[in-house]
Protein backbone atom coordinates (compact mmCIF):
# COMPACT_ATOMS: atom_id res chain seq x y z
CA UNK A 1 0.00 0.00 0.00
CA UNK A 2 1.15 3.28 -0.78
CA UNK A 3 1.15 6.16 1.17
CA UNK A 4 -1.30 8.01 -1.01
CA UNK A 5 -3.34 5.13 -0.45
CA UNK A 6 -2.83 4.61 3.38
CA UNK A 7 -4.15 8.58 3.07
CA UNK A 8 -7.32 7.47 1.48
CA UNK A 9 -8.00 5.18 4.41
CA UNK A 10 -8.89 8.13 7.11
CA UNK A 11 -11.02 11.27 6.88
CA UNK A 12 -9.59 13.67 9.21
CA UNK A 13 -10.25 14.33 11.56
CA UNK A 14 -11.57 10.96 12.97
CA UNK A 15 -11.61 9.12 16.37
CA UNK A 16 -9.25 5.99 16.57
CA UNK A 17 -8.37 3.36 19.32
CA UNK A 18 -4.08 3.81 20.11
CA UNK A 19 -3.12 0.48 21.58
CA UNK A 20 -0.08 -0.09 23.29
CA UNK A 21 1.35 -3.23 24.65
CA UNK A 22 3.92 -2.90 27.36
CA UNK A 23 5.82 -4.70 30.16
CA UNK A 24 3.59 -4.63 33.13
CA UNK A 25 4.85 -2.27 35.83
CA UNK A 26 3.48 0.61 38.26
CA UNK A 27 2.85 3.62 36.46
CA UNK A 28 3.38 2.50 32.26
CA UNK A 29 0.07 3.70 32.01
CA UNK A 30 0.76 7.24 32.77
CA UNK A 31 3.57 7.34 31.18
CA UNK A 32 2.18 6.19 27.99
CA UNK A 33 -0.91 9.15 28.56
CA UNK A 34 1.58 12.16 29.01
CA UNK A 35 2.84 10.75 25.24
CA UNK A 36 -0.36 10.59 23.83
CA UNK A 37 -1.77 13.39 25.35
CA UNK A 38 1.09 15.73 23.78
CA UNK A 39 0.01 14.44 20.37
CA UNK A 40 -3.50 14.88 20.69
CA UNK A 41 -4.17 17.16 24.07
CA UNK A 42 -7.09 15.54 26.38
CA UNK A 43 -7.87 13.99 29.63
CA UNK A 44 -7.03 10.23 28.94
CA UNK A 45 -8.43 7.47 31.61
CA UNK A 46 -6.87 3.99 29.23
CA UNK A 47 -8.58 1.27 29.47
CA UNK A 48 -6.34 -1.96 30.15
CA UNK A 49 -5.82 -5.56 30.45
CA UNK A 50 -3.31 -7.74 32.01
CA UNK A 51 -1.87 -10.71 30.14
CA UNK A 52 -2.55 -14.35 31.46
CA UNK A 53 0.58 -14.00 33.53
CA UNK A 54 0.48 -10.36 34.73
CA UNK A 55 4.10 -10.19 32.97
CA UNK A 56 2.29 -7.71 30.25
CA UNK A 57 -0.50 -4.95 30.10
CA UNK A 58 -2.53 -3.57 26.96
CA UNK A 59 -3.28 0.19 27.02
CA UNK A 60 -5.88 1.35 24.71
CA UNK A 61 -7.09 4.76 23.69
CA UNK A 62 -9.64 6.34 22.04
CA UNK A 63 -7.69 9.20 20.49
CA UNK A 64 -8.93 12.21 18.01
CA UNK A 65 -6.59 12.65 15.30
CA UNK A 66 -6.33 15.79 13.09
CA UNK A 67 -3.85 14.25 10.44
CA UNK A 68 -1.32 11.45 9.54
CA UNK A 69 1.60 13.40 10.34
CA UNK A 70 -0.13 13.49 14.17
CA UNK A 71 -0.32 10.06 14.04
CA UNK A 72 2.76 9.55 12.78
CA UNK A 73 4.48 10.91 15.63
CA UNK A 74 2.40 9.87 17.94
CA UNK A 75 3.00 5.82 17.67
CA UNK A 76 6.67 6.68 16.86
CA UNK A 77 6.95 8.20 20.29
CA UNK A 78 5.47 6.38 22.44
CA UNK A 79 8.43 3.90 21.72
CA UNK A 80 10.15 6.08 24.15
CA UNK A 81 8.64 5.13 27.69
CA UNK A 82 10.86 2.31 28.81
CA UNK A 83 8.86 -1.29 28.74
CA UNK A 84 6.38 -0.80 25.26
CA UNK A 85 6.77 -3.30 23.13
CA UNK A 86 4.05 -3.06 20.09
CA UNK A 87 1.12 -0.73 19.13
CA UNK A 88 -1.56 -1.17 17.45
């Protein structure tokens, strides 16, 4: 797929769900809010689930996006808080 294509995909701006899986451990969950919040400003309460084990946690988000370059950055930085592992 292209990226003209990928364009096509979304009509911005639109609502979608940011998930984040991470190493379980206290306070990933905030730390993954301050990043989304400075992408797309709001007062984010995640909803999450623990893995079988409790080794792993999934963070998702109901985010309102303005454009792909917001995206963009968004999922590229929330790489940076120690313990993600994959997004969605």
């Amino acid at each position: 797929m292209t990226q003209y294509d990928r364009d096509k995909v979304w009509e911005f701006p639109c609502e979608i769900c940011f998930k984040v899986m991470a190493a379980n451990r206290d306070g990933i969950d905030m730390e993954v809010a301050e990043v989304v919040n400075r992408h797309a400003p709001n007062d984010y309460s995640p909803t999450s689930k623990l893995s079988r084990d409790g080794n792993y946690v999934s963070l998702s988000f109901m985010v309102t996006v303005e454009n792909r370059d917001q995206v963009d950055a968004m999922y590229k930085d929330v790489f940076t808080v120690e313990g993600v592992k994959m997004t969605l």
